[in-house]
Each structure stands twice: as C-alpha cells, then as structure tokens.
C-alpha atoms as a PDB file:
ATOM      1  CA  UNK A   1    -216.183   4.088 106.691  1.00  0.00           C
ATOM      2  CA  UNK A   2    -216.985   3.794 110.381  1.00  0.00           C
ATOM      3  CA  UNK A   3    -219.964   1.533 110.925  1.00  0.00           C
ATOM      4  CA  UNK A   4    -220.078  -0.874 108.078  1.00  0.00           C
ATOM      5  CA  UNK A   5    -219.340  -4.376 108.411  1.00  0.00           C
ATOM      6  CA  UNK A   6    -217.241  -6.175 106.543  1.00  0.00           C
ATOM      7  CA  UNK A   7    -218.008  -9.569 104.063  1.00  0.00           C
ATOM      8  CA  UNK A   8    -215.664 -11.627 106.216  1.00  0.00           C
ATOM      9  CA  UNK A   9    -217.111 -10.644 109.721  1.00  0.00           C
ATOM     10  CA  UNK A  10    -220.879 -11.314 108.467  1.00  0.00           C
ATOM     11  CA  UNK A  11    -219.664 -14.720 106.901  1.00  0.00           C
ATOM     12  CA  UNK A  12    -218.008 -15.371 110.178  1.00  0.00           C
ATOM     13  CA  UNK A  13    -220.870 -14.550 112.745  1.00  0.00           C
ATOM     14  CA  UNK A  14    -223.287 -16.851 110.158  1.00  0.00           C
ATOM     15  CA  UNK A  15    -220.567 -19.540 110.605  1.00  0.00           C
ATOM     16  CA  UNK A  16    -220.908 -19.444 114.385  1.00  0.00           C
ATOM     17  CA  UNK A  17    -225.024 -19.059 114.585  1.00  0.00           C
ATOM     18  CA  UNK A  18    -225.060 -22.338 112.296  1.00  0.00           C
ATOM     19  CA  UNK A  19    -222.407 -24.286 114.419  1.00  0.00           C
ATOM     20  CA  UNK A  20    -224.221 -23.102 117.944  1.00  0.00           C
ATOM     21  CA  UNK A  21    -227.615 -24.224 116.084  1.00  0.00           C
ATOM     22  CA  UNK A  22    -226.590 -27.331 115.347  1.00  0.00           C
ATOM     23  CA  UNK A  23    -225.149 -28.375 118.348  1.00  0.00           C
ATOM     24  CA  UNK A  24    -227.878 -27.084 120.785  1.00  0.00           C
ATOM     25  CA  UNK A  25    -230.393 -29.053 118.169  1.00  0.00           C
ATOM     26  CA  UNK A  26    -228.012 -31.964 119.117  1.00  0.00           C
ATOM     27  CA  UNK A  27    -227.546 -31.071 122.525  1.00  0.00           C
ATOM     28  CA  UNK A  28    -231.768 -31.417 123.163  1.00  0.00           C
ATOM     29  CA  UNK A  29    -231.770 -34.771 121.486  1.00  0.00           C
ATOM     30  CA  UNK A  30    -229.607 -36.229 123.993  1.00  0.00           C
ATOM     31  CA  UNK A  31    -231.055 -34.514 127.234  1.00  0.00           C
ATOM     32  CA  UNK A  32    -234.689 -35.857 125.765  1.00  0.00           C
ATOM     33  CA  UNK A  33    -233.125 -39.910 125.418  1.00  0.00           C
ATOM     34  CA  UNK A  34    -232.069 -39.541 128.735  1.00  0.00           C
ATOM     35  CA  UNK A  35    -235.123 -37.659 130.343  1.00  0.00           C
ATOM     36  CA  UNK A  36    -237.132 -40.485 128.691  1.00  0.00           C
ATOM     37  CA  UNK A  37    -234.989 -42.998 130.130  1.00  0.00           C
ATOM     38  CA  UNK A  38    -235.078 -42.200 133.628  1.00  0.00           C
ATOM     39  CA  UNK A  39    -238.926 -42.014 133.227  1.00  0.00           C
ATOM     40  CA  UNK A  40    -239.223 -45.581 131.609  1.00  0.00           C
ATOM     41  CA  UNK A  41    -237.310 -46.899 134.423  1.00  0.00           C
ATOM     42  CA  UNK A  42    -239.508 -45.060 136.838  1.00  0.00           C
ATOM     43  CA  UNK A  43    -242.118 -46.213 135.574  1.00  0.00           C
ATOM     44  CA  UNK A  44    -241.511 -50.316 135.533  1.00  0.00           C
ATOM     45  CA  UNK A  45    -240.348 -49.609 139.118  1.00  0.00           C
ATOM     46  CA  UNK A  46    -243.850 -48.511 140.125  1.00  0.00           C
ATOM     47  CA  UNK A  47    -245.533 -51.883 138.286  1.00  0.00           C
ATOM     48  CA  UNK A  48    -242.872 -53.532 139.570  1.00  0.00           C
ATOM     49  CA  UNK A  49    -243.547 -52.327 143.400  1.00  0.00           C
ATOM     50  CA  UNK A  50    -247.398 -53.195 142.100  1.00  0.00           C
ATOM     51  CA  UNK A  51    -246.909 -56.650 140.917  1.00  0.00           C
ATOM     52  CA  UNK A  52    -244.762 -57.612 143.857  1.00  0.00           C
ATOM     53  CA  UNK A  53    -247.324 -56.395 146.651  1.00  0.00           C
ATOM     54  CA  UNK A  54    -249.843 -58.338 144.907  1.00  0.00           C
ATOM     55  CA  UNK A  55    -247.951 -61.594 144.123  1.00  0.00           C
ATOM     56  CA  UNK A  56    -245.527 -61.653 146.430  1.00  0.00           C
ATOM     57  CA  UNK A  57    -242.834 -61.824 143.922  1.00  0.00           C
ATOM     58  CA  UNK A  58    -239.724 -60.103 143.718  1.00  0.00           C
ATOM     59  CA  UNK A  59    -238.886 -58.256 140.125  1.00  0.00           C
ATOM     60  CA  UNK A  60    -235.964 -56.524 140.098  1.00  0.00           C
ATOM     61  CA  UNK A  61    -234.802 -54.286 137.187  1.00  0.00           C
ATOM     62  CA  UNK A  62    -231.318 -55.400 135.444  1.00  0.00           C
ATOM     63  CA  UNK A  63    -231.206 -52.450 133.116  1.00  0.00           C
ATOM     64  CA  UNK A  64    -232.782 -49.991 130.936  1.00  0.00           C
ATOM     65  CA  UNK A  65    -231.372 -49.908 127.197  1.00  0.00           C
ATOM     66  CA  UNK A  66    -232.453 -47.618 124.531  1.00  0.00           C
ATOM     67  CA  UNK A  67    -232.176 -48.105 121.004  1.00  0.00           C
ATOM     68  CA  UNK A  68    -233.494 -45.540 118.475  1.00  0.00           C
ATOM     69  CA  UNK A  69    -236.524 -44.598 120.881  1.00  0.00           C
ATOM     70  CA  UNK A  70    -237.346 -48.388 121.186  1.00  0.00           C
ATOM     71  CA  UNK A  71    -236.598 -48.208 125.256  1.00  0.00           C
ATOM     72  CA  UNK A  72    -236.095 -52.184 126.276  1.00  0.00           C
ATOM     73  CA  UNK A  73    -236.306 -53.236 130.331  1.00  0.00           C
ATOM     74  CA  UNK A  74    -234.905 -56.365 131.056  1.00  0.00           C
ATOM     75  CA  UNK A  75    -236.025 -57.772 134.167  1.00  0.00           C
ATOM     76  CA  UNK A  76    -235.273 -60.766 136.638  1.00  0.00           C
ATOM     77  CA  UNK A  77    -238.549 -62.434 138.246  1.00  0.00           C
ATOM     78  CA  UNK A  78    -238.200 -64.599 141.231  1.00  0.00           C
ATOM     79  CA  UNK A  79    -239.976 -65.989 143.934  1.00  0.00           C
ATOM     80  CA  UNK A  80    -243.442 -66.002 144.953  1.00  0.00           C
ATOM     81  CA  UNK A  81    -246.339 -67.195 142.963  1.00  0.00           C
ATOM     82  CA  UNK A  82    -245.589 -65.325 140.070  1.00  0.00           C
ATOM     83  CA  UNK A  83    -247.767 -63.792 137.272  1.00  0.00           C
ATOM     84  CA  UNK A  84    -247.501 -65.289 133.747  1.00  0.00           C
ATOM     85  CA  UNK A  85    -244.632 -63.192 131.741  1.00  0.00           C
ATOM     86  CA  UNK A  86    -247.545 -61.562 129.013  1.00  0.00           C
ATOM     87  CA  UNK A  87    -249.236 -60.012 132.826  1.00  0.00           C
ATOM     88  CA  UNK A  88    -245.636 -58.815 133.481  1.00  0.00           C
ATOM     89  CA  UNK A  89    -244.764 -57.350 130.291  1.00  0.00           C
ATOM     90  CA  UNK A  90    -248.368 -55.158 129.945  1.00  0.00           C
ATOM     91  CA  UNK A  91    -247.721 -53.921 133.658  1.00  0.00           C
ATOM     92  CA  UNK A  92    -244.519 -52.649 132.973  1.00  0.00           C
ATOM     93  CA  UNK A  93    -244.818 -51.400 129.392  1.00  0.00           C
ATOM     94  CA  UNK A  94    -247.888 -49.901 130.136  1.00  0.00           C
ATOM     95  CA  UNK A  95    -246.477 -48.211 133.075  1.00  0.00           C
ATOM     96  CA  UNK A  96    -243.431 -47.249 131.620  1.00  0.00           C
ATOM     97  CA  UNK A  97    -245.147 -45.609 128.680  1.00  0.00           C
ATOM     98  CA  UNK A  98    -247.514 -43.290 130.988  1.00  0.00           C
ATOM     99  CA  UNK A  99    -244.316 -42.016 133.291  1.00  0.00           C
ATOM    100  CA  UNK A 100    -242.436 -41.040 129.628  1.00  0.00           C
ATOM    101  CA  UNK A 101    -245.712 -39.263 127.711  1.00  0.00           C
ATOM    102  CA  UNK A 102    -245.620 -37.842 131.592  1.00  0.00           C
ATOM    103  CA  UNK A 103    -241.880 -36.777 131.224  1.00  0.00           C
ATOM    104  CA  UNK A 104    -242.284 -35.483 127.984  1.00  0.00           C
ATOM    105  CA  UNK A 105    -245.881 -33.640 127.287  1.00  0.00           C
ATOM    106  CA  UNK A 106    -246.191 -32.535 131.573  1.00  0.00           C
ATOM    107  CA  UNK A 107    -249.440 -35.032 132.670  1.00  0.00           C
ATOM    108  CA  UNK A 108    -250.365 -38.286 132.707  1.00  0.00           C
ATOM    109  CA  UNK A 109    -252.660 -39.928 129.690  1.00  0.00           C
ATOM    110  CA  UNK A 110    -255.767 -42.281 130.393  1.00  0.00           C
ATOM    111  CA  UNK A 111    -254.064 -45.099 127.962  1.00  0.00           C
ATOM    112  CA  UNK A 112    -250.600 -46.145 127.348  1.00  0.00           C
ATOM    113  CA  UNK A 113    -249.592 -45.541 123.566  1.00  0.00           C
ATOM    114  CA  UNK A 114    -245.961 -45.271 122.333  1.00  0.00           C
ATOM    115  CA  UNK A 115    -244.921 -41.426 122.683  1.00  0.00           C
ATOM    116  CA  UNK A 116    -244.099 -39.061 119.558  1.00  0.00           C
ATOM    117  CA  UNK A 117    -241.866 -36.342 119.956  1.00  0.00           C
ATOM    118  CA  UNK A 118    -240.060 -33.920 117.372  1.00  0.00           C
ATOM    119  CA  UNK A 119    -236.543 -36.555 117.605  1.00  0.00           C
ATOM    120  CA  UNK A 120    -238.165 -40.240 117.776  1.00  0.00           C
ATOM    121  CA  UNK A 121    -241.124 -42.181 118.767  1.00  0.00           C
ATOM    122  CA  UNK A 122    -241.293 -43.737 121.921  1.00  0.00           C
ATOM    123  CA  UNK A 123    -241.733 -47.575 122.776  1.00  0.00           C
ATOM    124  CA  UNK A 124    -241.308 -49.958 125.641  1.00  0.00           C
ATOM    125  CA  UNK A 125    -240.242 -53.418 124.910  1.00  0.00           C
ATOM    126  CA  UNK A 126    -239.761 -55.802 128.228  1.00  0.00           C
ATOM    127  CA  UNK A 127    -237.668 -58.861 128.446  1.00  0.00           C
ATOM    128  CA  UNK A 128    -238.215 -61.411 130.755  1.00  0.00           C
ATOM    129  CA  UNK A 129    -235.794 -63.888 132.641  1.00  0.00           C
ATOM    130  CA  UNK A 130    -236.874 -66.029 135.349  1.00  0.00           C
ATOM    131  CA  UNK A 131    -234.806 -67.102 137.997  1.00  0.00           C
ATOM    132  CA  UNK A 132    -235.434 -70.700 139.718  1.00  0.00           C
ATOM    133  CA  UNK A 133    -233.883 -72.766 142.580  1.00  0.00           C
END
C-alpha cells in the first residue's frame, strides 16, 4: 500500500493549514493597525509643521491611540497667536486621514474621508489641550 495516505495524516495537515490561516489572517490585522498608525501620526505632524509656520505656534504631538480603527491624536498647543481648536482639529484630521488612505490604497485622495479596509474603518478624532502661562 505504498502511496496512500492515511485518515490521520490528512486530518492532521488540514489541522495545520487552518491554524497557519488563522494566524496569518491575524497576523495582517495587526501589521495594518500599526501601518495605519504610523501614517496618522505622520500625517498630524505635517499639519502640525503647517499650522506652526503659519501661526507661529508650537503643537506638539502627546500620543497617537487607536481604538477599534477610531485613531485619536491628542495634542498640546502653545504659544503664538494660535488658531481656534475647530481650525486645528480639520488640519490635522484631514491630514491624518490622506497619509492613512495613502498608507493603505498606495496614493493620495483629493478629499479626506474615513478609510475602509477589509479589518475596520478608519477615523481620526483630535483632542485638544492648551497650555498657558
């Protein structure tokens, strides 16, 4: 009986090819949260570096969280004749959302619109605190 294979060797290759599926579907999840992340952050740091030459202004970025593709950027404004906080928040969400659909799809869209991919859909939400002498 050379050449056959047996029940338990097909049962245990189809065990393996589901538990390598499932974690390389898991795998790509992760690698796409953190790809997204780097290019929301990359993003509100060029507004940022846009606001500040024009205001005067100095925005820094106190961290990127991301909850169940709902990216937030929390920011510290200071100094300078500052923008109002809605001027800030369009910037940088509108920025951030361009470098992701970048990150993610390969080129830049003409508007900003919260990204759709096969795991979540993407938004930017951007808190504000302002820091005063």
């Amino acid at each position: 009986m050379r050449g056959q294979s047996s029940a338990e060797m097909m049962i245990l290759v189809g065990a393996i090819l589901v538990a390598v599926a499932s974690l390389l579907y898991l795998g790509a999840g992760g690698n796409e949260m953190e790809t997204v992340k780097s290019a929301a952050r990359a993003g509100a740091e060029n507004a940022i570096a846009d606001i500040d030459a024009e205001y005067g202004c100095e925005i820094i970025i106190e961290e990127v969280g991301v909850d169940a593709g709902t990216i937030t950027i929390y920011v510290n404004v200071r100094g300078g004749p500052p923008p109002d906080d809605q001027t800030i928040r369009d910037n940088i969400r509108a920025s951030a959302l361009k470098y992701i659909y970048q990150a993610v799809v390969g080129f830049f869209p003409e508007n900003a619109e919260p990204v759709k991919t096969g795991y979540y859909t993407y938004d930017v939400n951007v808190e504000i605190r302002r820091v005063t002498k």
